[in-house]
Protein backbone atom coordinates (compact mmCIF):
# COMPACT_ATOMS: atom_id res chain seq x y z
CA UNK A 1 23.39 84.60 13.80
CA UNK A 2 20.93 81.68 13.53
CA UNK A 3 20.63 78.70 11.20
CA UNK A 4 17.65 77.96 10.19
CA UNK A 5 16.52 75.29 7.79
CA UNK A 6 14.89 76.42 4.68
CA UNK A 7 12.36 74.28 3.49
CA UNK A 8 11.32 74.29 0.18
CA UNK A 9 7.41 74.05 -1.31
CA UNK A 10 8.33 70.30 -2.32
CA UNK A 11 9.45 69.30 1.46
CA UNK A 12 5.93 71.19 2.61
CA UNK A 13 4.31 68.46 0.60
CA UNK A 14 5.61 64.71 1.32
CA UNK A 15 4.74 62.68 3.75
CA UNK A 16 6.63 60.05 5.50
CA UNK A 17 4.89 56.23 4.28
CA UNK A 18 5.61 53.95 1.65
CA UNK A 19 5.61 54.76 -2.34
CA UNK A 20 3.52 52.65 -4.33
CA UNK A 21 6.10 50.97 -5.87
CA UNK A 22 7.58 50.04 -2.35
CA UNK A 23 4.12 48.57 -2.15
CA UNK A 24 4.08 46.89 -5.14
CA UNK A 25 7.45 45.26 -4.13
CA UNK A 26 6.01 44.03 -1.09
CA UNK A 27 2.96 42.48 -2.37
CA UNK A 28 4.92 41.18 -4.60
CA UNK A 29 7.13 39.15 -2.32
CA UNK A 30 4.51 38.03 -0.09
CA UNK A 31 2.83 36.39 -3.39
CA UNK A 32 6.49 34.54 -3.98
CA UNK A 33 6.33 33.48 -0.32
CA UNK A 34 3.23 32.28 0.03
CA UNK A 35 3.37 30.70 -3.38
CA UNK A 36 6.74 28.82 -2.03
CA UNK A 37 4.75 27.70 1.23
CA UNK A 38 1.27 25.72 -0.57
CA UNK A 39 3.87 24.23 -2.63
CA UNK A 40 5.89 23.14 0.38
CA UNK A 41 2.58 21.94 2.10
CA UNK A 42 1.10 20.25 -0.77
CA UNK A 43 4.27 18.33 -0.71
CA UNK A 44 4.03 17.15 2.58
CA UNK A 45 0.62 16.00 1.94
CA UNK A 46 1.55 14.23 -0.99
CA UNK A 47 4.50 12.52 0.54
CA UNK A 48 1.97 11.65 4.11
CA UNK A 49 -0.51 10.19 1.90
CA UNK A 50 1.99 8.20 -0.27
CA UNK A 51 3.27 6.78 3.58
CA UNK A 52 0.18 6.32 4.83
CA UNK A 53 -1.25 4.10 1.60
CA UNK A 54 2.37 2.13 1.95
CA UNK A 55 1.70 1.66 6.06
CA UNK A 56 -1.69 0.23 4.89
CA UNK A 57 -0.44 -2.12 2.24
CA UNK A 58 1.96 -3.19 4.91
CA UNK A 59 -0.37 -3.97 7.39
CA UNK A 60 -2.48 -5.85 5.22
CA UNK A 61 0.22 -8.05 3.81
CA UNK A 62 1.89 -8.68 7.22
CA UNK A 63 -1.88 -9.77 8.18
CA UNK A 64 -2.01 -11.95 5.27
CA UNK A 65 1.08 -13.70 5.97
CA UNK A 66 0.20 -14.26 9.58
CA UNK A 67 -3.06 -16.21 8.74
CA UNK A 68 -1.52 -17.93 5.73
CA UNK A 69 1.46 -19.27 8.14
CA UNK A 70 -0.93 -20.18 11.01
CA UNK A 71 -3.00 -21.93 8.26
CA UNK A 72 0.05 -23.98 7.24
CA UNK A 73 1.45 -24.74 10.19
CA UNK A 74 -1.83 -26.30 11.70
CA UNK A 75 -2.79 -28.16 8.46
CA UNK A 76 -1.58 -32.13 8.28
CA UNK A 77 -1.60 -32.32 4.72
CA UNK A 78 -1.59 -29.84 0.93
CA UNK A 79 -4.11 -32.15 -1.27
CA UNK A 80 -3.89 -32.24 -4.70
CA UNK A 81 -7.71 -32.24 -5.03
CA UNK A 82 -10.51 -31.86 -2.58
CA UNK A 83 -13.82 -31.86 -3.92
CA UNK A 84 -14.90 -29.42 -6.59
CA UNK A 85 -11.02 -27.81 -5.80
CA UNK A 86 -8.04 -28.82 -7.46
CA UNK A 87 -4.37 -27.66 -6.05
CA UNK A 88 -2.53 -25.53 -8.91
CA UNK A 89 -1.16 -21.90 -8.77
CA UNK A 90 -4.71 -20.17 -8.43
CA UNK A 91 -5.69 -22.59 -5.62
CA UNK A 92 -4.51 -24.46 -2.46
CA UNK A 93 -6.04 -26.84 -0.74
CA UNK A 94 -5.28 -27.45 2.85
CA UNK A 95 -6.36 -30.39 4.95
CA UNK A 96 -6.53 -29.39 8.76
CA UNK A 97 -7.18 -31.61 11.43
CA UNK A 98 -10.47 -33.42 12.44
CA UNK A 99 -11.46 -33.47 8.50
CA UNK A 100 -11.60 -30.04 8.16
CA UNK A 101 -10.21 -28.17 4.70
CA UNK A 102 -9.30 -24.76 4.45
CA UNK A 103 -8.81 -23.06 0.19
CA UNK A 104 -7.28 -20.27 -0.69
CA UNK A 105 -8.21 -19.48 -3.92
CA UNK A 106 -7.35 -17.09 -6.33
CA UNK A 107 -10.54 -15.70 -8.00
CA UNK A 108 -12.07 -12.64 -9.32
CA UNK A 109 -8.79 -10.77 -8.83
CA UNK A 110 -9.39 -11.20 -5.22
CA UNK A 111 -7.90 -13.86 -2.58
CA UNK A 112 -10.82 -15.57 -0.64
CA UNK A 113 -9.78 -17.86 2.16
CA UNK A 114 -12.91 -20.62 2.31
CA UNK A 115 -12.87 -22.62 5.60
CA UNK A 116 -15.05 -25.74 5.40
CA UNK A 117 -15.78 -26.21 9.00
CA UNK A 118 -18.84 -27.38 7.96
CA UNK A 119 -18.97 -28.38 3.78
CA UNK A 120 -22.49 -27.29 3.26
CA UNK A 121 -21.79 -23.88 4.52
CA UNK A 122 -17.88 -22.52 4.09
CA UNK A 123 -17.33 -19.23 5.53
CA UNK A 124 -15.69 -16.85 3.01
CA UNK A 125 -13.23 -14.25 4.29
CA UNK A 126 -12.12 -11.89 1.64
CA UNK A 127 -8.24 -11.70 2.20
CA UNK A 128 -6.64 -9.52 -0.57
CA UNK A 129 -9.48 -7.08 -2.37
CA UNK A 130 -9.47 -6.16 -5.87
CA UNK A 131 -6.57 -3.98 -6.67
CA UNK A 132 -3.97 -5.14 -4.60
CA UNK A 133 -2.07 -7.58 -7.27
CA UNK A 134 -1.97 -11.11 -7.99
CA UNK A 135 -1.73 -14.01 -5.98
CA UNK A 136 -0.07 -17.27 -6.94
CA UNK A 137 0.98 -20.30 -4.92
CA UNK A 138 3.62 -22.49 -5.38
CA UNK A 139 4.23 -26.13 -3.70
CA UNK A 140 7.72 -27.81 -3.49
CA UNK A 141 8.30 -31.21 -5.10
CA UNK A 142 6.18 -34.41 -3.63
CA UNK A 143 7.29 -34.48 -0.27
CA UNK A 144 8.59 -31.44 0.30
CA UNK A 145 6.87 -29.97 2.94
CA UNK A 146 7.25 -25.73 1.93
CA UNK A 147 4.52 -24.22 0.30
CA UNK A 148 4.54 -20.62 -0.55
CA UNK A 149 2.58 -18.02 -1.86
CA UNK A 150 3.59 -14.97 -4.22
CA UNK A 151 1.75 -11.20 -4.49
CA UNK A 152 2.73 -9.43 -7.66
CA UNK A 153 1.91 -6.53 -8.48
CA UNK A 154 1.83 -4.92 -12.15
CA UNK A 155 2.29 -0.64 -12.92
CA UNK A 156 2.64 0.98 -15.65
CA UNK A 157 5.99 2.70 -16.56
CA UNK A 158 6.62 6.34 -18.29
CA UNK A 159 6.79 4.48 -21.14
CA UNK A 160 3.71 2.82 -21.09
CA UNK A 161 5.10 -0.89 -20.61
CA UNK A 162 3.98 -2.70 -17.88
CA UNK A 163 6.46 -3.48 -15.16
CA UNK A 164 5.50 -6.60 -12.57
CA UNK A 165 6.75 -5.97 -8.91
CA UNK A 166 6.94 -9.19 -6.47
CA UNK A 167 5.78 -7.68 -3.33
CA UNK A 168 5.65 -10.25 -0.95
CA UNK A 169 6.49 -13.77 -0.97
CA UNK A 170 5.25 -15.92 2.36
CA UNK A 171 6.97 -19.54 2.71
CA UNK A 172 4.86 -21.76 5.62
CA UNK A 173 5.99 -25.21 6.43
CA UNK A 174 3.43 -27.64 6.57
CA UNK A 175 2.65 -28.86 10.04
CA UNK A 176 5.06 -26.08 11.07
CA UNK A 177 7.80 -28.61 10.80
CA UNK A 178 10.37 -25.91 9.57
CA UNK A 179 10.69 -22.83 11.19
């Protein structure tokens, strides 16, 4: 005798794939992946772009303090007052050699490095742009040779208060007689 399979009108009638609930499922899931990944990636771009704008900052500042110390170190002498200038935390005044002055003033929320090669026509070099905090400079008492020169910079907290940062401070000797 032989065994045979019986198959019914309702085998007859299926065919092997996926329901469309196992479909649904799937779709599903992919949507919950994909979802996890541009959240993933937008991270990274937000974190990249958060490094990158601090790398900038950085470099700027470590460019700043460069030409400020160079500045110092060659100049003979901090004046109190050189022509239409006068020394104080939004200013300084530095006498280089030959007769020469060099300012770094504070102005327009901007720091603007003036170098009086010759007086009628100073060359202006933009140093810190608008935006990038405040500048102040500071000079030791008479005699003392250190001069130094402060970027703040002010945010806003969650609560609305403002909160001031000091980002850099650059100390120069004058004559680069202390290193």
């Amino acid at each position: 005798m032989r065994l045979t399979c019986a198959r019914g009108p309702a085998a007859r009638g299926r065919r092997r794939g996926f329901s469309l609930l196992e479909m649904l499922v799937l779709i599903v899931a992919l949507g919950i992946l994909i979802g996890l990944l541009a959240t993933t990636l937008l991270g990274i771009v937000r974190v990249e772009g958060g490094s990158r704008a601090a790398l900038d900052r950085l470099s700027i500042y470590s460019r700043l303090a460069d030409q400020f110390r160079d500045d110092v170190a060659q100049a003979e002498a901090a004046p109190q007052q050189w022509q239409t200038h006068t020394a104080g935390s939004a200013c300084l005044i530095l006498h280089m050699p030959g007769g020469q002055h060099r300012v770094y003033l504070w102005e327009a929320n901007q720091l603007v490095r003036m170098d009086f090669q010759d007086p009628a026509k100073p060359i202006r070099t933009v140093m810190l742009a608008r935006g990038r905090g405040d500048v102040a400079f500071e000079r030791g008492k008479s005699g003392d040779q250190l001069l130094k020169m402060r970027i703040t910079e002010t945010h806003l907290q969650r609560d609305k208060k403002p909160a001031t940062h000091t980002l850099v401070e650059i100390a120069a000797a004058l004559g680069g007689a202390q290193r």
